[in-house]
Each structure stands twice: as structure tokens, then as C-alpha cells.
C-alpha atoms as a PDB file:
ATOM      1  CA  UNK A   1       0.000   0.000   0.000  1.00  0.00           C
ATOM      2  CA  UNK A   2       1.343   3.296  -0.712  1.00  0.00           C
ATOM      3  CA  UNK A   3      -0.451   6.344   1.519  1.00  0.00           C
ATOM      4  CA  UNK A   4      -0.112  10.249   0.146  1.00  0.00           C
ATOM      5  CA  UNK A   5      -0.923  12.880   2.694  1.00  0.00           C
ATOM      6  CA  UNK A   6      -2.374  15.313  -0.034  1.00  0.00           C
ATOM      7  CA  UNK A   7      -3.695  17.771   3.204  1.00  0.00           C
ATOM      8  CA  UNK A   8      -2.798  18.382   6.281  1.00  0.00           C
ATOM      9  CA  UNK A   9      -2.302  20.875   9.057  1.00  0.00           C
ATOM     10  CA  UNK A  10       1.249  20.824   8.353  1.00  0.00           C
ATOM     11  CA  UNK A  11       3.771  21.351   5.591  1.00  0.00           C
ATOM     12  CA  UNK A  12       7.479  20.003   5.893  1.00  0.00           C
ATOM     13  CA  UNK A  13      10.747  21.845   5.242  1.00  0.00           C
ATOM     14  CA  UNK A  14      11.513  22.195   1.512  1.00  0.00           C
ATOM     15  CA  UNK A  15       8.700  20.794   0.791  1.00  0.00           C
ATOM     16  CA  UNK A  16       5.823  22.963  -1.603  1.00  0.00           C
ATOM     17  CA  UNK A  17       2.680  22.104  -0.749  1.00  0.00           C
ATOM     18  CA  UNK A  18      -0.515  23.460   0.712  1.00  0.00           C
ATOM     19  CA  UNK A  19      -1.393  22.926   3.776  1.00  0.00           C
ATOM     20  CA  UNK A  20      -5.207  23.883   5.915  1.00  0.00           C
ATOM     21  CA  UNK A  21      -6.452  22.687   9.047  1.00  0.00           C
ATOM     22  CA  UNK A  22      -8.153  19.601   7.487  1.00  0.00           C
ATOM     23  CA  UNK A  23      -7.486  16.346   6.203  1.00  0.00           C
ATOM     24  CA  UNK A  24      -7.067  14.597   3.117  1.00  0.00           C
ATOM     25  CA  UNK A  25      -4.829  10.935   1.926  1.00  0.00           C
ATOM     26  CA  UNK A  26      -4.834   9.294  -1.272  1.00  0.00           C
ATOM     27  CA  UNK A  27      -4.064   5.462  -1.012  1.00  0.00           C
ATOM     28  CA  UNK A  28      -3.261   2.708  -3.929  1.00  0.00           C
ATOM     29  CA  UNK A  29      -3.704  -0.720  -2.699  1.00  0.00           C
ATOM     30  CA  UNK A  30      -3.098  -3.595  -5.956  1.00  0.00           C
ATOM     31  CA  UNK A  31      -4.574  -1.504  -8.506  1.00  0.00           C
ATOM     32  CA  UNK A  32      -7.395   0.066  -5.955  1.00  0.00           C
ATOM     33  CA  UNK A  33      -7.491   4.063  -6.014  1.00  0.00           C
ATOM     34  CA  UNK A  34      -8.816   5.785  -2.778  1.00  0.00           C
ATOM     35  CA  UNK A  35      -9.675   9.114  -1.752  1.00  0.00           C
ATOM     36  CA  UNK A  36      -9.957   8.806   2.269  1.00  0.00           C
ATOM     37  CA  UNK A  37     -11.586  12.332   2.768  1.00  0.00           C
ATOM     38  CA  UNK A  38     -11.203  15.847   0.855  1.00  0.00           C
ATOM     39  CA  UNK A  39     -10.045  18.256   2.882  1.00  0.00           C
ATOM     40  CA  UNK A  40     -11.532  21.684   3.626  1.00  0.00           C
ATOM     41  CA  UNK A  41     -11.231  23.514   0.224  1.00  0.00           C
ATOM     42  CA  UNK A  42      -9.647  22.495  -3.126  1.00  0.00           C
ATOM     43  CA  UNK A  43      -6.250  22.281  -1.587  1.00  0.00           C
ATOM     44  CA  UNK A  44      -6.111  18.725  -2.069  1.00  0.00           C
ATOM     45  CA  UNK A  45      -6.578  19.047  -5.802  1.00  0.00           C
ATOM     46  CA  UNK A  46      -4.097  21.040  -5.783  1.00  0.00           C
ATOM     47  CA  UNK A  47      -0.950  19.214  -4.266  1.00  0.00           C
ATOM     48  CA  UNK A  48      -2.558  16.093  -5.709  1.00  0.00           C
ATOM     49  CA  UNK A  49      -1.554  17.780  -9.280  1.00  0.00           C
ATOM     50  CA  UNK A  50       1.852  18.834  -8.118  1.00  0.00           C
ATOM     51  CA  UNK A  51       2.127  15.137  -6.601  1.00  0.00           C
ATOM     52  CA  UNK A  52       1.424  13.980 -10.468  1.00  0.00           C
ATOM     53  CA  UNK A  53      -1.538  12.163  -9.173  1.00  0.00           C
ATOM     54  CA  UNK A  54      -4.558  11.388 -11.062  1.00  0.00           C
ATOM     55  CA  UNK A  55      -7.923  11.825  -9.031  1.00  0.00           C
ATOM     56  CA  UNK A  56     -10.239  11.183 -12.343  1.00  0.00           C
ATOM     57  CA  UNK A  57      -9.635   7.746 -11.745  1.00  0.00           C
ATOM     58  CA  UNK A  58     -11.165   6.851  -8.487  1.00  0.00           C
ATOM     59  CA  UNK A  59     -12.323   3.889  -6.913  1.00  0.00           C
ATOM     60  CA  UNK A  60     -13.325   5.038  -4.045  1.00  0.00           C
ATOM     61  CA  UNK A  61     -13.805   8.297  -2.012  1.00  0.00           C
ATOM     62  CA  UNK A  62     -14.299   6.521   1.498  1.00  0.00           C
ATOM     63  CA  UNK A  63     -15.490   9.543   4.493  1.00  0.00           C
ATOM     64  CA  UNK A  64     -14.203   9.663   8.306  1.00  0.00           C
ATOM     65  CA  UNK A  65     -17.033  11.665   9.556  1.00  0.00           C
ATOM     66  CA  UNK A  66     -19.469  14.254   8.008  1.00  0.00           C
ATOM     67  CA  UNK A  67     -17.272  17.575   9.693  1.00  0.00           C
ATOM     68  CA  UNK A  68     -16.932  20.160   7.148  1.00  0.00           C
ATOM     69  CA  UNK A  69     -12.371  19.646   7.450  1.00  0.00           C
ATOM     70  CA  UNK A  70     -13.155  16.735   5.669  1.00  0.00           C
ATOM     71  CA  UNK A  71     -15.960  16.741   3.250  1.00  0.00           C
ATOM     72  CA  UNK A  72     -16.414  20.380   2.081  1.00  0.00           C
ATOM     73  CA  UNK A  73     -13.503  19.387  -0.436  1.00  0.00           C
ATOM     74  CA  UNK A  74     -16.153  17.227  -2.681  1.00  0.00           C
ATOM     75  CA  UNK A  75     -17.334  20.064  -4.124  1.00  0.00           C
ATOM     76  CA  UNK A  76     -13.804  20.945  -5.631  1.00  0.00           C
ATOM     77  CA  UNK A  77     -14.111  17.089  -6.246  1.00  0.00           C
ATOM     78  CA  UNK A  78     -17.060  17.530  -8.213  1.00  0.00           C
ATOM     79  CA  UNK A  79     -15.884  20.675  -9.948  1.00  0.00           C
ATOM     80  CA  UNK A  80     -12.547  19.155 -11.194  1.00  0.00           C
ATOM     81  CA  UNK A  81     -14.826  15.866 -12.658  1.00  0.00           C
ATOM     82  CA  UNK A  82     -17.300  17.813 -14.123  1.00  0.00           C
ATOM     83  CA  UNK A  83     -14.652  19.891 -15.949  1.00  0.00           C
ATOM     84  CA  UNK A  84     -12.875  17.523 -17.008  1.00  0.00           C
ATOM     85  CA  UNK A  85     -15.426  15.098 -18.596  1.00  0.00           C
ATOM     86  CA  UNK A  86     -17.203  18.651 -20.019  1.00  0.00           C
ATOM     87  CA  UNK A  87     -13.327  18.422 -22.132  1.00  0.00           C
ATOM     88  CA  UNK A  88     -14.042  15.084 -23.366  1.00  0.00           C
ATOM     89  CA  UNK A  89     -11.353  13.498 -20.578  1.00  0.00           C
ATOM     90  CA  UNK A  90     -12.516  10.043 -19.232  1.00  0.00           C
ATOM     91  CA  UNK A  91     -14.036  10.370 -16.007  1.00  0.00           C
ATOM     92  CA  UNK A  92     -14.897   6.876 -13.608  1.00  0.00           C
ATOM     93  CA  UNK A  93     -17.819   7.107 -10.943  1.00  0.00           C
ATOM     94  CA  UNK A  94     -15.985   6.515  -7.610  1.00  0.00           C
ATOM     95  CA  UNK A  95     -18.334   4.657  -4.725  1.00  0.00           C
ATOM     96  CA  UNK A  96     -18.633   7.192  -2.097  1.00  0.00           C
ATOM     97  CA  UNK A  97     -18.379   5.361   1.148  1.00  0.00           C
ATOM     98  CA  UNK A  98     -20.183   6.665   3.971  1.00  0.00           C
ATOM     99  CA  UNK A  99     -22.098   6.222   7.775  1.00  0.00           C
ATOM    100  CA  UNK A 100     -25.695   7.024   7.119  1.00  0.00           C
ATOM    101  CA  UNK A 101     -25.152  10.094   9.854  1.00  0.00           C
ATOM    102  CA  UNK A 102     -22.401  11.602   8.195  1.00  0.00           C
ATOM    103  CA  UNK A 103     -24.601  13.280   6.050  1.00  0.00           C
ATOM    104  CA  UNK A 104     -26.511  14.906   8.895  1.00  0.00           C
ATOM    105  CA  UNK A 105     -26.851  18.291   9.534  1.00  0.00           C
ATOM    106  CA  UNK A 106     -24.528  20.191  12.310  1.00  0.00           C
ATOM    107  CA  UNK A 107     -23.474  22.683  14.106  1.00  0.00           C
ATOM    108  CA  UNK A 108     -21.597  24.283  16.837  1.00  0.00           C
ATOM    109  CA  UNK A 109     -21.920  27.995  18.749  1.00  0.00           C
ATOM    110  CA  UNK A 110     -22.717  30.745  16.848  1.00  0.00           C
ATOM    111  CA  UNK A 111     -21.873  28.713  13.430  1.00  0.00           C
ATOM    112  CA  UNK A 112     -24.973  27.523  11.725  1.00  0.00           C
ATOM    113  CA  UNK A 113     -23.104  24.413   9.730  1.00  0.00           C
ATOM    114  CA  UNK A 114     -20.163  22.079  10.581  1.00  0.00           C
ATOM    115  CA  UNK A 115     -21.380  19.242   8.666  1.00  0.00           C
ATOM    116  CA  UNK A 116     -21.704  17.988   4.841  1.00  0.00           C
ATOM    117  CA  UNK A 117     -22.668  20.506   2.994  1.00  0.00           C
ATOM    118  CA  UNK A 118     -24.064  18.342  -0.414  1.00  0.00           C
ATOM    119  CA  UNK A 119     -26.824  16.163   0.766  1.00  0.00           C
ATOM    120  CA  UNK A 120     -26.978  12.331  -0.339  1.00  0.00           C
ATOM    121  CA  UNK A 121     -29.086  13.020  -3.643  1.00  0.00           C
ATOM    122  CA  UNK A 122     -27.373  15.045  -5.342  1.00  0.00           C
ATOM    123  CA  UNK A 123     -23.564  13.641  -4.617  1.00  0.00           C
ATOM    124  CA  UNK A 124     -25.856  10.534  -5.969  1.00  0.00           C
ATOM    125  CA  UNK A 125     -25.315  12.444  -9.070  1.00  0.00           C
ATOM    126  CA  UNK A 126     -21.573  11.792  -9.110  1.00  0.00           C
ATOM    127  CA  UNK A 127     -20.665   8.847  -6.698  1.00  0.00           C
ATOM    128  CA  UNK A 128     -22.285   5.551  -6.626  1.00  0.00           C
ATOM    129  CA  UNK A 129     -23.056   6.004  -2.598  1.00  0.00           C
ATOM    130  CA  UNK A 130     -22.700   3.273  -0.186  1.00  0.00           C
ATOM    131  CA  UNK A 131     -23.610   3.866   3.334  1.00  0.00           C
ATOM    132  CA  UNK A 132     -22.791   1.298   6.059  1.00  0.00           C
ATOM    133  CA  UNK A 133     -22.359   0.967   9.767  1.00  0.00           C
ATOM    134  CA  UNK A 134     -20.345  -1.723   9.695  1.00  0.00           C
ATOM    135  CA  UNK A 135     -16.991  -2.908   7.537  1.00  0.00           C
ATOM    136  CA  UNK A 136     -16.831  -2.586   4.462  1.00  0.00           C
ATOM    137  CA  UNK A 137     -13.425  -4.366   2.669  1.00  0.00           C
ATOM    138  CA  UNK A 138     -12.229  -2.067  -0.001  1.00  0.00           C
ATOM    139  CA  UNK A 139      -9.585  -4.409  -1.249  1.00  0.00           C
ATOM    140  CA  UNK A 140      -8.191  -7.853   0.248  1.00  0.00           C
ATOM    141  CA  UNK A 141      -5.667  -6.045   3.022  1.00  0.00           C
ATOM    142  CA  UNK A 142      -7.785  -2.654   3.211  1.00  0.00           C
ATOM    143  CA  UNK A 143     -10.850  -2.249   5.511  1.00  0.00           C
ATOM    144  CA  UNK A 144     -13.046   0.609   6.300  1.00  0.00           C
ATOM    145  CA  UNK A 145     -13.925  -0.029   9.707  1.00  0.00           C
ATOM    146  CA  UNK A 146     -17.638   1.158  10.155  1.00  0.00           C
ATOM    147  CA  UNK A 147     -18.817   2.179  14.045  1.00  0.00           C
ATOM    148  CA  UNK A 148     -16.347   1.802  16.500  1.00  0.00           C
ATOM    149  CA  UNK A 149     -17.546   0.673  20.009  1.00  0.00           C
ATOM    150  CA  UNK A 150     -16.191   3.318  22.864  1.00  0.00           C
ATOM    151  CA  UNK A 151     -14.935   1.202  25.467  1.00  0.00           C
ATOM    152  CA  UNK A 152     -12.072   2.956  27.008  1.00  0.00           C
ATOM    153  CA  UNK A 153     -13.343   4.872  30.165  1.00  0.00           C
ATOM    154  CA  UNK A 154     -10.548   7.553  29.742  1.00  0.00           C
ATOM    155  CA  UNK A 155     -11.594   8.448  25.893  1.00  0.00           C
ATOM    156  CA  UNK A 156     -15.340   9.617  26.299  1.00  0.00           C
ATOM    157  CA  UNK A 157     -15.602  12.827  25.805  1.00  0.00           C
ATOM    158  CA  UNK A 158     -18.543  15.910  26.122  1.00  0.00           C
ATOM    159  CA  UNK A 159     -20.704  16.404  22.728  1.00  0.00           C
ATOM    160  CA  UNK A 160     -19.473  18.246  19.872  1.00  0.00           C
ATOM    161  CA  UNK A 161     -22.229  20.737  19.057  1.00  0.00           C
ATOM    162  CA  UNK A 162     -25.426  19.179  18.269  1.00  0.00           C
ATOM    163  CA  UNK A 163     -26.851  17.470  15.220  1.00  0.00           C
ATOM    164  CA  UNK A 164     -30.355  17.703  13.858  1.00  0.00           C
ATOM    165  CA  UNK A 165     -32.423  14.379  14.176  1.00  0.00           C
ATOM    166  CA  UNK A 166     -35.939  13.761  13.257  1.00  0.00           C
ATOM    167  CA  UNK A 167     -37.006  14.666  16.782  1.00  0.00           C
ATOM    168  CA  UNK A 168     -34.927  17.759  17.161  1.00  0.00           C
ATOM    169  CA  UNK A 169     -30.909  18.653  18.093  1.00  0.00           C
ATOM    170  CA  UNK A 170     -28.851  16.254  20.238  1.00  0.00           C
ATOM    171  CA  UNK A 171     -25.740  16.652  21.474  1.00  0.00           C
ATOM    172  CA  UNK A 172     -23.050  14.934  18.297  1.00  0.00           C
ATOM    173  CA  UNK A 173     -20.944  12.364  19.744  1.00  0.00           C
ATOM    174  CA  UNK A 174     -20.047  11.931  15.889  1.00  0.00           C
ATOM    175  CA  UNK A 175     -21.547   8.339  15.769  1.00  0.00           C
ATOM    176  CA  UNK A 176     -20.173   8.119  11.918  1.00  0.00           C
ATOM    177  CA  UNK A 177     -16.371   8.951  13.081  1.00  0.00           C
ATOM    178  CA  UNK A 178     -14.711   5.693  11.648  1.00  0.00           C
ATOM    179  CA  UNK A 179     -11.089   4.970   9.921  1.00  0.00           C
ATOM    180  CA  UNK A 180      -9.220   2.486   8.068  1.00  0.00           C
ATOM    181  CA  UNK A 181      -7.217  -0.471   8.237  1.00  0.00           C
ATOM    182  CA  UNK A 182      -4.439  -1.855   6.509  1.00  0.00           C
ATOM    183  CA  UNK A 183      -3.296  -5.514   6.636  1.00  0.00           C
ATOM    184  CA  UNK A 184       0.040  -6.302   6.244  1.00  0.00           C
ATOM    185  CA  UNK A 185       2.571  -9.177   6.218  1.00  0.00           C
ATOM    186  CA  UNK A 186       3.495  -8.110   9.523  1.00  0.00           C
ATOM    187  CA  UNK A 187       0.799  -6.315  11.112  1.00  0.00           C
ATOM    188  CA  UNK A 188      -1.804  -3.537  10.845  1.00  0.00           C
ATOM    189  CA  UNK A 189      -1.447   0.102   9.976  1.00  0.00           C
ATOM    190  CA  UNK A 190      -4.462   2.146  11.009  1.00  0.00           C
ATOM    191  CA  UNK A 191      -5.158   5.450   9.944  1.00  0.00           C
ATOM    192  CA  UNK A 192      -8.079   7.245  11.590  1.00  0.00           C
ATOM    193  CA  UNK A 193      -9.165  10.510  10.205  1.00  0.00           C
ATOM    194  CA  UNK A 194     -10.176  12.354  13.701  1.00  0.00           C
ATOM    195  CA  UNK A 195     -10.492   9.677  15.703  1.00  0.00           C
ATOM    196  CA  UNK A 196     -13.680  10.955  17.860  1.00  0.00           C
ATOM    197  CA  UNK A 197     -14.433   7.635  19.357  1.00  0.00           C
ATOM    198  CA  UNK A 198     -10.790   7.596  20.319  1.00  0.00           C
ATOM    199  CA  UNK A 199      -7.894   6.557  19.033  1.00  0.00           C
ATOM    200  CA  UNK A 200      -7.215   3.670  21.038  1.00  0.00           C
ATOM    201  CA  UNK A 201     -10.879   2.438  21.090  1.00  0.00           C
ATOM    202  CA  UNK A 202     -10.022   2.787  16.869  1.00  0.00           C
ATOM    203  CA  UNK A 203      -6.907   0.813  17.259  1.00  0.00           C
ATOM    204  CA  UNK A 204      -9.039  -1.786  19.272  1.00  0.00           C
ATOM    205  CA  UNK A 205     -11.852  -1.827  16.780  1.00  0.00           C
ATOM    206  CA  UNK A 206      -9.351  -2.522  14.305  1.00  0.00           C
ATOM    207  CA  UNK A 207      -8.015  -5.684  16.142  1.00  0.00           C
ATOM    208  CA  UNK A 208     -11.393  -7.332  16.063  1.00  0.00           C
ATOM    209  CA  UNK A 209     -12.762  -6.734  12.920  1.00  0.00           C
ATOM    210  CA  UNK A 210      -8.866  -8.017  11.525  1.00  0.00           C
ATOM    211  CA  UNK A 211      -8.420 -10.885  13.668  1.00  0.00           C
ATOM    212  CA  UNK A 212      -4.430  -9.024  13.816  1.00  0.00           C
ATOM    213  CA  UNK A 213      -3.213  -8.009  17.075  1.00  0.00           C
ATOM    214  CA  UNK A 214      -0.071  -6.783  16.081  1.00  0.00           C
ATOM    215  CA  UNK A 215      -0.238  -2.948  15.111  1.00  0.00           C
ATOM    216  CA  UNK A 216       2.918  -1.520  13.325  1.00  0.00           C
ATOM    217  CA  UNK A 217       1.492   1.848  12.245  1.00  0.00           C
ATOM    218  CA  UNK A 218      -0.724   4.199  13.378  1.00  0.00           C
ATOM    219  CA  UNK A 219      -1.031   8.056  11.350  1.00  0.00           C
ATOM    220  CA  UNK A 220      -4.014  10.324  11.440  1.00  0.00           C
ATOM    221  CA  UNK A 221      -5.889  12.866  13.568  1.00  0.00           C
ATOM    222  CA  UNK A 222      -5.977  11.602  17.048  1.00  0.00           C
ATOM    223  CA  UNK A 223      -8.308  14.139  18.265  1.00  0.00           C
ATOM    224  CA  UNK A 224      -6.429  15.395  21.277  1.00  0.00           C
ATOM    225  CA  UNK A 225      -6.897  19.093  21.317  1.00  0.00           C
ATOM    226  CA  UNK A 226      -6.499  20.653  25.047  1.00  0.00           C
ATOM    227  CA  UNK A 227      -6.784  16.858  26.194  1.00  0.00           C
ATOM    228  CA  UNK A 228      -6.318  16.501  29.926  1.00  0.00           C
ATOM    229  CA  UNK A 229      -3.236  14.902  31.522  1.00  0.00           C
ATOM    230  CA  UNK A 230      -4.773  12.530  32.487  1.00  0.00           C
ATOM    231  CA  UNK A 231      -6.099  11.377  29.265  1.00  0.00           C
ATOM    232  CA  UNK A 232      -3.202  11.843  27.558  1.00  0.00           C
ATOM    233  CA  UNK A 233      -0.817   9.783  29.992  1.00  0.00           C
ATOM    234  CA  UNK A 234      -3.509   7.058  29.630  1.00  0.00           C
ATOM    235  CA  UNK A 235      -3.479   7.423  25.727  1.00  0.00           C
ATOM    236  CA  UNK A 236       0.285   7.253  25.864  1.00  0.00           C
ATOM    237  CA  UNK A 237       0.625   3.954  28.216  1.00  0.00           C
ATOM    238  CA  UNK A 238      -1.843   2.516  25.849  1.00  0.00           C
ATOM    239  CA  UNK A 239       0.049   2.963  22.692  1.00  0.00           C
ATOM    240  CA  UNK A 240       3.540   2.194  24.306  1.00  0.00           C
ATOM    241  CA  UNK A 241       1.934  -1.143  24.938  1.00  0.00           C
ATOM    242  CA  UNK A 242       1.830  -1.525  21.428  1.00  0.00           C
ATOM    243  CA  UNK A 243       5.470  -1.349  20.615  1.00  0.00           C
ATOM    244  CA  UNK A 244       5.132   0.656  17.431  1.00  0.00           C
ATOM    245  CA  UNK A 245       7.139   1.255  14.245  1.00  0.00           C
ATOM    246  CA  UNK A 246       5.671   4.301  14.481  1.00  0.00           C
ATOM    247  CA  UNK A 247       3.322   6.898  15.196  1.00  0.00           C
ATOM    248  CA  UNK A 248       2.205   9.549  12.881  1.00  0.00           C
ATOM    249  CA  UNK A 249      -0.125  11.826  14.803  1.00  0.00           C
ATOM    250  CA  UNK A 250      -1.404  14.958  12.810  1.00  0.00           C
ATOM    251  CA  UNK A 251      -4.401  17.231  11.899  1.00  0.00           C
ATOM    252  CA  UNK A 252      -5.980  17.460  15.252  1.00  0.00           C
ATOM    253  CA  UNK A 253      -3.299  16.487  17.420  1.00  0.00           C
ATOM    254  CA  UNK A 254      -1.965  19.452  19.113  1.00  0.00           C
ATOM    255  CA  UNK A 255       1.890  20.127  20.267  1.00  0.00           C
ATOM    256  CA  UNK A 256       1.578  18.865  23.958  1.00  0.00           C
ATOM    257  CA  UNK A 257      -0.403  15.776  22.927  1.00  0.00           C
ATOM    258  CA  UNK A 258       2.506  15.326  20.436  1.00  0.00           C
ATOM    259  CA  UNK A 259       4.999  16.060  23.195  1.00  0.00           C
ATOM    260  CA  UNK A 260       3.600  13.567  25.745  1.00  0.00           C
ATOM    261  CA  UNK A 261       3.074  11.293  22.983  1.00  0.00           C
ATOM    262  CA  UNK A 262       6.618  10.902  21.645  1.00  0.00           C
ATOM    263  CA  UNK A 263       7.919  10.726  25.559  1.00  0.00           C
ATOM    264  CA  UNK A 264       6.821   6.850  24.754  1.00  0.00           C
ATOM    265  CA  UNK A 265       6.146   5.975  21.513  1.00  0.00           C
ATOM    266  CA  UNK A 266       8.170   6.304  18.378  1.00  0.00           C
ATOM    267  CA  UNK A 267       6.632   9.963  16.515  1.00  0.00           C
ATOM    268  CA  UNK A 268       7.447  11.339  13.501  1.00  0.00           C
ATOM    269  CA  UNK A 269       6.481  14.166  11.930  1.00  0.00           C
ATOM    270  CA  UNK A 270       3.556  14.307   8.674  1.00  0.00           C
ATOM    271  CA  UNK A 271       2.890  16.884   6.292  1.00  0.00           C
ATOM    272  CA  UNK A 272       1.198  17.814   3.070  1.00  0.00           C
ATOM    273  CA  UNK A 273       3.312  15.983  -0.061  1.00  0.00           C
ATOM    274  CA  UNK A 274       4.447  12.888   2.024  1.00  0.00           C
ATOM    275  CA  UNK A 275       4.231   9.472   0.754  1.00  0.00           C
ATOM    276  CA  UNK A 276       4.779   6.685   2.900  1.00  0.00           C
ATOM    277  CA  UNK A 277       4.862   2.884   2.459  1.00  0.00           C
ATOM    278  CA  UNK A 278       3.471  -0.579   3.413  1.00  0.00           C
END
């Protein structure tokens, strides 16, 4: 499997590429062509073209979570296909790969919308969509992961603003939050895209739905933003457990959780333009 970080919070020295507080990787995986999430804005697009990567050819565009850092990018997505099949250029219909409540409407404070802006009928119009709760195998090593069970005492966490249901706003424990999973000859590499329902309740998920126990890699957005001590010393004990290769904690994984973090497990850095892999 090769893995492309096409957005992220971060750049890296000598290294030209855009970078926004959202998230974005493009994965091949024998001959299979993913898109897991789009970023903010078009930046994605953007480094994907100075990365000499194709995005006309998709097999899938597989989702994290509805939040607008990583699905406002479709429309770009959209835009860009549209275009291009408008000049004649062959264009494939990528399965969009979704939780049901990731197209749900959200928001936060004063901000009237967090979440997916392009309901489920019209991106019908350019994806074949394909909503699940549970996995869904993408190729023979590479598994979306569906709902992830929240087990871990010290990873719940307060609501998230509120989401509109049929019977009114509840508080948005982001029940659609979900990430990937690559097998490999000798062990997993997950990569979660926030991680909401906690990274090490992910990592766990990931285990069972496998049958692997032995996790190499772990890269994504960990979601540990002002996390408390507490949470993060229980986070790190967790993950030293693992005995990593290594850790690659980015987009929503501030400095101190990165700090505490690499006091015990192996950390490198990630930015926009890298290519790792597997």
C-alpha cells in the first residue's frame, strides 16, 4: 500500500505544498485508487496535481465523519470531474463510502453548519453512494472499519455541538467517526481521520474486525486538542503497549499531545506531499 498525505495541518521543510487545518490521503492498494476524505477547500486538488496524481480515476472516495475539514472538499471534487469530462477526458464514478449520519446536519456555537454541505441526492449524481455501519473491505488487506464501540473509560468525551435528528438537536458524539485499516505481512497500519471515538478504542476496533493483534502503524488525527493529563498519559501507556514502528499523529493532534506522545512511543512528523509505504 502506498499512503499520500495530499492535506494536512502541516507542511514540511523544503517541501511545496498546501497545507489547511483539514485532512485529506490518497491510497493505492493492488490496482485500488482511494480518496480517504477531501479536505476543507480544493487544496487537495491542488498538491494532488503537483504530486502527479490522477484523481479522475477513483475507486473510491471513502469519508471519516461528516465535519466540514473533511468533506467540504467534494465540491472541488465535483468541480474538477465535471470539468474535465465537459473536455471530453474520461471520467470513472468513484463509490462514495459513507455512515448514514455523516450526512446529517450540524453545528456548533454561533456557526450555523459544521457538517456535509451536499446532501446524499445530489452527490448521488456523481458517486455511486454506499452507506454502512459496519466494515466494508475495499480491497483484500484494506478495511473501512464502520462504528467503532467506545470502550475505554478515559476516551469519552462531552458532545461536539449538536446534530439535527428527526425529533430535534442532540448533542453529536459523531456516531459516523470511523477509519481504516491496513493488513500487512506483519501487522496492521491504522489510519483514523479524527479519531472521535478515540484513538485507542479505533486501534481496538481494528483488532477485532482483523483478527491481527499486532499494530505496526498508526497516522491520522488523534483528536487530542487541550486533552487533559490525564487522558493523555492514559493514551500514551496505551500505545507504548503496542510497541510501534511508528506513530504519525497529525491534523488534530496538538503540540503537547505530540509532546507527551513521543515521551513513549516512536513519533514522527507528517505533512502535506508525504508518501509513505506498506
Amino acid at each position: 500500500m502506498k499512503l499520500t498525505v495530499l492535506v494536512d495541518n502541516n507542511t514540511l521543510t523544503d517541501s511545496y505544498f498546501l497545507a489547511e487545518p483539514a485532512l485529506s490521503l490518497f491510497i493505492e492498494d493492488t490496482g485500488a485508487r482511494v480518496l480517504f476524505d477531501a479536505g476543507y477547500s480544493d487544496a487537495f486538488l491542488t498538491n494532488a496535481r503537483r504530486k502527479g496524481l490522477d484523481l479522475l480515476r477513483l475507486d473510491w472516495v471513502a469519508l471519516s465523519h461528516g465535519h466540514l475539514d473533511h468533506t467540504w472538499g467534494l465540491d472541488a471534487l465535483i468541480r474538477h470531474h465535471l470539468e474535465s469530462a465537459a473536455q471530453g477526458m474520461a471520467v470513472a464514478k468513484p463509490k462514495l463510502l459513507a455512515h448514514p449520519q455523516a450526512f446529517a446536519t450540524r453545528h456548533a456555537d454561533s456557526l450555523p453548519e459544521i457538517g456535509m454541505l451536499l446532501a446524499e441526492g445530489k452527490l448521488s449524481r456523481h458517486f455511486e453512494p454506499v452507506l454502512a455501519t459496519g466494515p466494508v473491505w475495499l480491497t483484500e488487506r484494506l478495511v473501512w472499519l464502520g462504528e467503532i464501540p467506545r470502550t475505554n473509560d478515559f476516551e469519552q468525551s462531552r458532545p461536539m455541538g449538536r446534530r439535527e435528528e428527526p425529533s430535534g438537536p442532540v448533542g453529536d458524539h459523531i456516531p459516523d467517526d470511523t477509519a481504516l485499516v491496513y493488513m500487512g505481512e506483519g501487522g496492521l497500519t491504522v489510519i483514523s481521520g479524527c479519531a472521535h471515538a478515540g484513538i485507542c478504542n479505533t486501534v481496538e476496533h481494528a483488532r477485532n474486525v482483523t483478527g491481527v493483534d499486532r499494530v505496526r502503524t498508526i497516522l491520522g488525527g488523534f483528536h487530542l486538542l487541550d486533552a487533559p493529563a490525564s487522558r493523555l498519559a492514559a493514551t500514551a501507556d496505551y500505545l507504548a503497549r503496542l510497541d510501534l514502528d511508528a506513530l504519525y499523529p497529525c491534523h488534530c493532534t496538538d503540540l503537547a499531545a505530540k509532546i507527551a506522545l513521543a515521551a513513549r512511543c516512536p513519533v514522527h512528523e507528517v505533512g502535506a506531499g508525504m508518501e509513505l509505504v506498506f
